[in-house]
C-alpha atoms as a PDB file:
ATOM      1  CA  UNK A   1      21.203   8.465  -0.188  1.00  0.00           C
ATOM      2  CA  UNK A   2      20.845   6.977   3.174  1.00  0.00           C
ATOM      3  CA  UNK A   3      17.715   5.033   2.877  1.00  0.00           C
ATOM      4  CA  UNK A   4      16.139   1.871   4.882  1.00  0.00           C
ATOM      5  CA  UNK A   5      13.124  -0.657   4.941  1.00  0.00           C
ATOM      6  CA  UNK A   6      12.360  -1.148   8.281  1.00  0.00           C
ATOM      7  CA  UNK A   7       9.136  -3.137  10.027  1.00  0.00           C
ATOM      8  CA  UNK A   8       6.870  -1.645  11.570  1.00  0.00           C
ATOM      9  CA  UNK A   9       6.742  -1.769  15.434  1.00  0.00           C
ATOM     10  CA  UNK A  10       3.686  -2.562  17.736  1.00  0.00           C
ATOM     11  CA  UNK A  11       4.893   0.802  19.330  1.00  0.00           C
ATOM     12  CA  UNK A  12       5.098   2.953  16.200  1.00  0.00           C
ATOM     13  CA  UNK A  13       0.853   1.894  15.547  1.00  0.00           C
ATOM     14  CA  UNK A  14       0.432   6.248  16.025  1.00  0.00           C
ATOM     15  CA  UNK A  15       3.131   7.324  13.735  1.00  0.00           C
ATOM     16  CA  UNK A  16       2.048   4.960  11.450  1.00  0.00           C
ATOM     17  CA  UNK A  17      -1.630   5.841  11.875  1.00  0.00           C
ATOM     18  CA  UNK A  18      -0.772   9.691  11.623  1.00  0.00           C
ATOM     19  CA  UNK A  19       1.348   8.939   8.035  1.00  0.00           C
ATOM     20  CA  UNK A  20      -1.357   6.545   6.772  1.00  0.00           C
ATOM     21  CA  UNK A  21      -3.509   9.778   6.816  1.00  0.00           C
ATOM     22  CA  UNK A  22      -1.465  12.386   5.851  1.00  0.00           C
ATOM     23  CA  UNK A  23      -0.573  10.675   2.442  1.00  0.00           C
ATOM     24  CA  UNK A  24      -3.545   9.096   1.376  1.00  0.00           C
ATOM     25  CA  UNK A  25      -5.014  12.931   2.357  1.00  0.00           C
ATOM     26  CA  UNK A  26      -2.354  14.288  -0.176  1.00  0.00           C
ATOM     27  CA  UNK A  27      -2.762  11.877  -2.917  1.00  0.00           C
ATOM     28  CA  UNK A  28      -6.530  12.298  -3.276  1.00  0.00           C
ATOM     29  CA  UNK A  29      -7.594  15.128  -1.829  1.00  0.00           C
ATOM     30  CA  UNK A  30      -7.962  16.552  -5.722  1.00  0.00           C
ATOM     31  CA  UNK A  31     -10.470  13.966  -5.869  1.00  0.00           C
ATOM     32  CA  UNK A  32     -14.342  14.172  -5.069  1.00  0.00           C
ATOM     33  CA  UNK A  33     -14.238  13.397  -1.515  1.00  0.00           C
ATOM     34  CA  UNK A  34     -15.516  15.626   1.524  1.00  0.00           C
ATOM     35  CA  UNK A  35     -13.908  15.912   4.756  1.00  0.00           C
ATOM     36  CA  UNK A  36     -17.042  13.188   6.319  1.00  0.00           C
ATOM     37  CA  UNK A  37     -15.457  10.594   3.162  1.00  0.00           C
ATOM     38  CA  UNK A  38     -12.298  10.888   4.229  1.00  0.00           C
ATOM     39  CA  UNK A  39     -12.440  10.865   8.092  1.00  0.00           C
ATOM     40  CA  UNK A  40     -14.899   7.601   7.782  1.00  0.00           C
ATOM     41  CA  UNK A  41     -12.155   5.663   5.897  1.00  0.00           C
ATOM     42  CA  UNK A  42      -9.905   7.140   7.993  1.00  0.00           C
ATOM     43  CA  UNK A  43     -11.758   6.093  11.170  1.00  0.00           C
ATOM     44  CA  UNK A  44     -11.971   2.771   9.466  1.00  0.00           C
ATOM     45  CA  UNK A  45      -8.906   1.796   7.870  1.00  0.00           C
ATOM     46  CA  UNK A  46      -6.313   4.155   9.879  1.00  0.00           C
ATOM     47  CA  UNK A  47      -7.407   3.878  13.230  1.00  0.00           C
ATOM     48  CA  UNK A  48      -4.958   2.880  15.606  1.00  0.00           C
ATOM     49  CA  UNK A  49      -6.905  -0.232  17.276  1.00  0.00           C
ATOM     50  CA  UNK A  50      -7.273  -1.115  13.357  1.00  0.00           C
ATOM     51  CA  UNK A  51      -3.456  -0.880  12.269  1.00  0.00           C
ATOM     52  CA  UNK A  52      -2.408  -2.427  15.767  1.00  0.00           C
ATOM     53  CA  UNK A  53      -4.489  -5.451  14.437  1.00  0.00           C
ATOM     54  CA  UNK A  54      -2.907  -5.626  10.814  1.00  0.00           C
ATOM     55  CA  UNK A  55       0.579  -5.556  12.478  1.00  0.00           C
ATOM     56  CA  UNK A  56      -0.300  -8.276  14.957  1.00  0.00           C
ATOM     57  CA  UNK A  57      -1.340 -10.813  11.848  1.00  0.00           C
ATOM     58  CA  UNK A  58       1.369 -13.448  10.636  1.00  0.00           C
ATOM     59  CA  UNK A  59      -0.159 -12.606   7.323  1.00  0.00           C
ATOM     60  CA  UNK A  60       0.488  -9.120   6.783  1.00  0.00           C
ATOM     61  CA  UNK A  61       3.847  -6.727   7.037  1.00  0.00           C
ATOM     62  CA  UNK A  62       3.958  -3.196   6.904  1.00  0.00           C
ATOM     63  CA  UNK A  63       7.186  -1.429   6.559  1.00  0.00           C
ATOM     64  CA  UNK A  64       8.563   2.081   6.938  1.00  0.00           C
ATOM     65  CA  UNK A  65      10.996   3.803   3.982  1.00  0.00           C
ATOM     66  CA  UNK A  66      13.352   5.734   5.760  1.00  0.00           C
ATOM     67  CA  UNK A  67      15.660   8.318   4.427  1.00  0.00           C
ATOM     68  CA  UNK A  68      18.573   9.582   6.944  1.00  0.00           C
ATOM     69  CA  UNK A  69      16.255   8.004   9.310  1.00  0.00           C
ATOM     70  CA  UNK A  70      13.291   9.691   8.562  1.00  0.00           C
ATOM     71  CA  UNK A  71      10.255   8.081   8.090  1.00  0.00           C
ATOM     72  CA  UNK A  72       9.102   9.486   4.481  1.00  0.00           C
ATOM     73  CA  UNK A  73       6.714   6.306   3.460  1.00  0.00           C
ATOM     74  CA  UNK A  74       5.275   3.055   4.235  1.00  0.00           C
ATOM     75  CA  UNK A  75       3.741  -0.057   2.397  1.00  0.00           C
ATOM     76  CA  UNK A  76       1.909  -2.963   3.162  1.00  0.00           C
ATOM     77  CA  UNK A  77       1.912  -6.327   1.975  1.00  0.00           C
ATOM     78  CA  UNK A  78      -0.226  -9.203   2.247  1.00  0.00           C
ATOM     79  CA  UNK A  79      -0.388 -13.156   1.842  1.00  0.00           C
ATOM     80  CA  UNK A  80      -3.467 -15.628   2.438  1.00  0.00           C
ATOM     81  CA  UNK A  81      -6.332 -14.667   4.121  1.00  0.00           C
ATOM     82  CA  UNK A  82      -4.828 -11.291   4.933  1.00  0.00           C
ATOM     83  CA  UNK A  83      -5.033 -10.105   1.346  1.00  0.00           C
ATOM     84  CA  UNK A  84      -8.180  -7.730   0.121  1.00  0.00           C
ATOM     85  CA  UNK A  85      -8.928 -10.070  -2.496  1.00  0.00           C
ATOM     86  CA  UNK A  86      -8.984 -13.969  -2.439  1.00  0.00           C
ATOM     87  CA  UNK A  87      -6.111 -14.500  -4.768  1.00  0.00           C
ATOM     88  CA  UNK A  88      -4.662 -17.432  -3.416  1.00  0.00           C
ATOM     89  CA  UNK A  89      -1.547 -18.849  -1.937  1.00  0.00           C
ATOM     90  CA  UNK A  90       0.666 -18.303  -5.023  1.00  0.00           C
ATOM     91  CA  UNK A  91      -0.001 -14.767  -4.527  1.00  0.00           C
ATOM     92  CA  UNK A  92       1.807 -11.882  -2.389  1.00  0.00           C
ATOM     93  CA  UNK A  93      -0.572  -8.676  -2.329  1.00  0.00           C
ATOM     94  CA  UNK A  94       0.913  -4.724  -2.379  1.00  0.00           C
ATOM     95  CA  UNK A  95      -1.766  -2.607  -0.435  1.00  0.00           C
ATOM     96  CA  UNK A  96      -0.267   0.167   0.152  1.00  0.00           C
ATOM     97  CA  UNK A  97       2.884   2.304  -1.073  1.00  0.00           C
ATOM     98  CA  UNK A  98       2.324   6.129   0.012  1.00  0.00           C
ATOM     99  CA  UNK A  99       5.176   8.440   0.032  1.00  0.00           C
ATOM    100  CA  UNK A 100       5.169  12.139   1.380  1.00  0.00           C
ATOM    101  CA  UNK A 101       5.161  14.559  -1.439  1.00  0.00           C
ATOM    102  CA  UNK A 102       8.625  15.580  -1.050  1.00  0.00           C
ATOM    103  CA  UNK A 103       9.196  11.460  -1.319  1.00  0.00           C
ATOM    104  CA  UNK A 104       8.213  11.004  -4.030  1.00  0.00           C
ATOM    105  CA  UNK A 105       9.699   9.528  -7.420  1.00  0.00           C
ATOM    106  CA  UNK A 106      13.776   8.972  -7.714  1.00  0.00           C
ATOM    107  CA  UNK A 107      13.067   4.995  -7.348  1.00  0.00           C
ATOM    108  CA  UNK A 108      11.701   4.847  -4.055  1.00  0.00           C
ATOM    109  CA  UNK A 109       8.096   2.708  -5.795  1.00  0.00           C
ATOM    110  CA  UNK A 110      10.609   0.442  -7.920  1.00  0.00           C
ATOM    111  CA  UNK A 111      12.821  -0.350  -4.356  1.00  0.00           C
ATOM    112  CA  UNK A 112       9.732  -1.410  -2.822  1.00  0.00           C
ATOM    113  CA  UNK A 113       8.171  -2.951  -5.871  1.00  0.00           C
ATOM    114  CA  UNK A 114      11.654  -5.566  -6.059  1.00  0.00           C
ATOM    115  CA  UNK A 115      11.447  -5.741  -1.853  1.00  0.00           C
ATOM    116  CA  UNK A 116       7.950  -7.039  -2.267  1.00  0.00           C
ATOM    117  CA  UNK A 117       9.523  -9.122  -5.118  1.00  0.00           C
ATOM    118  CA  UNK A 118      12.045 -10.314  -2.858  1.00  0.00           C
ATOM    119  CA  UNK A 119       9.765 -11.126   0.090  1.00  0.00           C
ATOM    120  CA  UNK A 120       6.951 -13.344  -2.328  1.00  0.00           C
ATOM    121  CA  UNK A 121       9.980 -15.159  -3.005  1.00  0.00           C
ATOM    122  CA  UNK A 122      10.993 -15.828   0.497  1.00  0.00           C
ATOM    123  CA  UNK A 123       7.613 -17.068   1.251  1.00  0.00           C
ATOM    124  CA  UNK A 124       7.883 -19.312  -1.755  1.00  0.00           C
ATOM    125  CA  UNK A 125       4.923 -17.095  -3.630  1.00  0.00           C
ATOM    126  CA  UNK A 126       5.048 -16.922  -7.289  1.00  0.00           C
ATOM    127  CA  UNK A 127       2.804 -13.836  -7.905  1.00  0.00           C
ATOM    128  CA  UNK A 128       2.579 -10.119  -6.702  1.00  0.00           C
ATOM    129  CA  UNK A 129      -0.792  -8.173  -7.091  1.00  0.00           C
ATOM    130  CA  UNK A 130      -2.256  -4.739  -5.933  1.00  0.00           C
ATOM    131  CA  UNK A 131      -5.166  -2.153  -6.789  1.00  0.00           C
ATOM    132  CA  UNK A 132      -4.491   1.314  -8.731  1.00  0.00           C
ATOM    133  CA  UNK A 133      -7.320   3.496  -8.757  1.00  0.00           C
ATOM    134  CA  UNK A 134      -8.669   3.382 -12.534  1.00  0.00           C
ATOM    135  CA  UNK A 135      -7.789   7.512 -12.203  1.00  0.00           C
ATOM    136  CA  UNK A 136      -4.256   7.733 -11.199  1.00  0.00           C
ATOM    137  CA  UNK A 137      -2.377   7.610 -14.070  1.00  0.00           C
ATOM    138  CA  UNK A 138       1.248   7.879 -12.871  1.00  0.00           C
ATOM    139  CA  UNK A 139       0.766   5.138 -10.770  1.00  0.00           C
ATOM    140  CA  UNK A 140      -0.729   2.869 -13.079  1.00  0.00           C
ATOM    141  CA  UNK A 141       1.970   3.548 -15.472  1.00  0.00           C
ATOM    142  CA  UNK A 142       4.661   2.984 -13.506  1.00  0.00           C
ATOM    143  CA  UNK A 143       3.106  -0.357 -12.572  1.00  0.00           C
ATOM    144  CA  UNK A 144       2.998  -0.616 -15.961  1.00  0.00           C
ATOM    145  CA  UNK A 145       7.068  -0.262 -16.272  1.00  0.00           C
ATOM    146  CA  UNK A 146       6.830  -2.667 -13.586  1.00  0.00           C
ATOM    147  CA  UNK A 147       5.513  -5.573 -15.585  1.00  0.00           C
ATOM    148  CA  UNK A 148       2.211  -5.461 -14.042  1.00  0.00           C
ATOM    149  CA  UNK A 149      -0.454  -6.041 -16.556  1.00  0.00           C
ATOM    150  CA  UNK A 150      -4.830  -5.619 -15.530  1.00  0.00           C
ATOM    151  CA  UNK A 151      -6.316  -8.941 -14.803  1.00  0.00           C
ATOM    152  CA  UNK A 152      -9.577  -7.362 -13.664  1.00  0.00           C
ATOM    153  CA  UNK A 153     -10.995  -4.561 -10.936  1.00  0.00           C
ATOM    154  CA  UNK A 154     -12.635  -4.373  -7.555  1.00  0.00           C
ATOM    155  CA  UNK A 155     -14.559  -1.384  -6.040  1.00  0.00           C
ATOM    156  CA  UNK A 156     -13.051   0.449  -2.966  1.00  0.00           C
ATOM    157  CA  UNK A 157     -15.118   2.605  -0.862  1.00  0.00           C
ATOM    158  CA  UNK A 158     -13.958   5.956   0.785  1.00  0.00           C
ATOM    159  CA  UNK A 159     -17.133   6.896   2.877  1.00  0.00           C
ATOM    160  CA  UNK A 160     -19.957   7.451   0.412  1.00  0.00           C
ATOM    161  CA  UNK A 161     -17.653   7.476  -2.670  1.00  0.00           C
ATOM    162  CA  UNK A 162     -17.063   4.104  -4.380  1.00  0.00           C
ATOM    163  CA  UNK A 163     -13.915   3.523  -6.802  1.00  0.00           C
ATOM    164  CA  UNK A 164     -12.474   1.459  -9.490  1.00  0.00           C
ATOM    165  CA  UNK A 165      -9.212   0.042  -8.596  1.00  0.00           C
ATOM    166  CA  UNK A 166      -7.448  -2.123 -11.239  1.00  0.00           C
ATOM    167  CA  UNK A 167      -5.895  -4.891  -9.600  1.00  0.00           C
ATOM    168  CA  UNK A 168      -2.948  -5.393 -11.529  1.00  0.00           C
ATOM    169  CA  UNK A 169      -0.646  -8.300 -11.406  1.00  0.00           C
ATOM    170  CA  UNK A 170       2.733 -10.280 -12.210  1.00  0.00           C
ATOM    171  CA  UNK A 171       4.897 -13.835 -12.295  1.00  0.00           C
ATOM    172  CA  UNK A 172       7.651 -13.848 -10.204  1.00  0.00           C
END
């Protein structure tokens, strides 16, 4: 399979806005969120002025998967003051892996899982971390495979609905 990881460029903020959306939309919209829910996180958290100012900070670094050059997922990760949680500077924080549906599975989550591995390790960090909503059990479990174990939770907020992510965490 022809796949890449590929930065994020200032001048891709709208594609990256527009797939930010469309996957978190498709991996919760089973959930108990309205339309208002999701277009105030979306207004919040996707907004192009918002993501413009994520990919501008030293701190963070968003990537696009690509497969035959198509843009089929992104992540995010995080170190210092850029990550949702105080953690520390040992740590290196996943915030986001979304895949299209059609993306999803066949290894992609474990590639990015060992590039985020990779990357703590080139900024000298001996820790990776992220949040799995308490619900979404595929996820958690393949964190699981991962070698991630539950340290503790934190609440995330989509509009009016509040969450129960379990931040989840290994040594590198």
């Amino acid at each position: 399979m022809d796949q890449s990881i590929e930065m994020v460029n200032l001048d891709e903020v709208e594609l990256l806005s527009a797939l930010s959306i469309t996957t978190f939309r498709n991996t919760f919209e089973h959930g108990e969120y309205t339309d208002e829910d999701f277009n105030s996180y979306f207004n919040e958290a996707y907004a192009v002025n918002q993501l413009l100012q994520e990919l501008k900070d030293d701190n963070s670094f968003t990537y696009f998967y690509k497969e035959k050059n198509e843009i089929v997922g992104y992540f995010k990760l995080n170190i210092n003051e850029a990550q949702t949680e105080a953690k520390g500077d040992d740590y290196l924080e996943i915030q986001r892996i979304y895949f299209l549906p059609q993306a999803q599975g066949g290894g992609r989550g474990k590639q990015v899982i060992e590039f985020a591995t990779a990357k703590a390790h080139e900024l000298s960090k001996s820790k990776i971390w992220l949040g799995v909503w308490e619900h979404n059990a595929q996820a958690f479990n393949f964190y699981k495979k991962q070698g991630l174990t539950v340290t503790g939770e934190h609440q995330f907020h989509t509009g009016n609905v509040v969450d129960t992510d379990l931040i989840m965490e290994k040594d590198i």
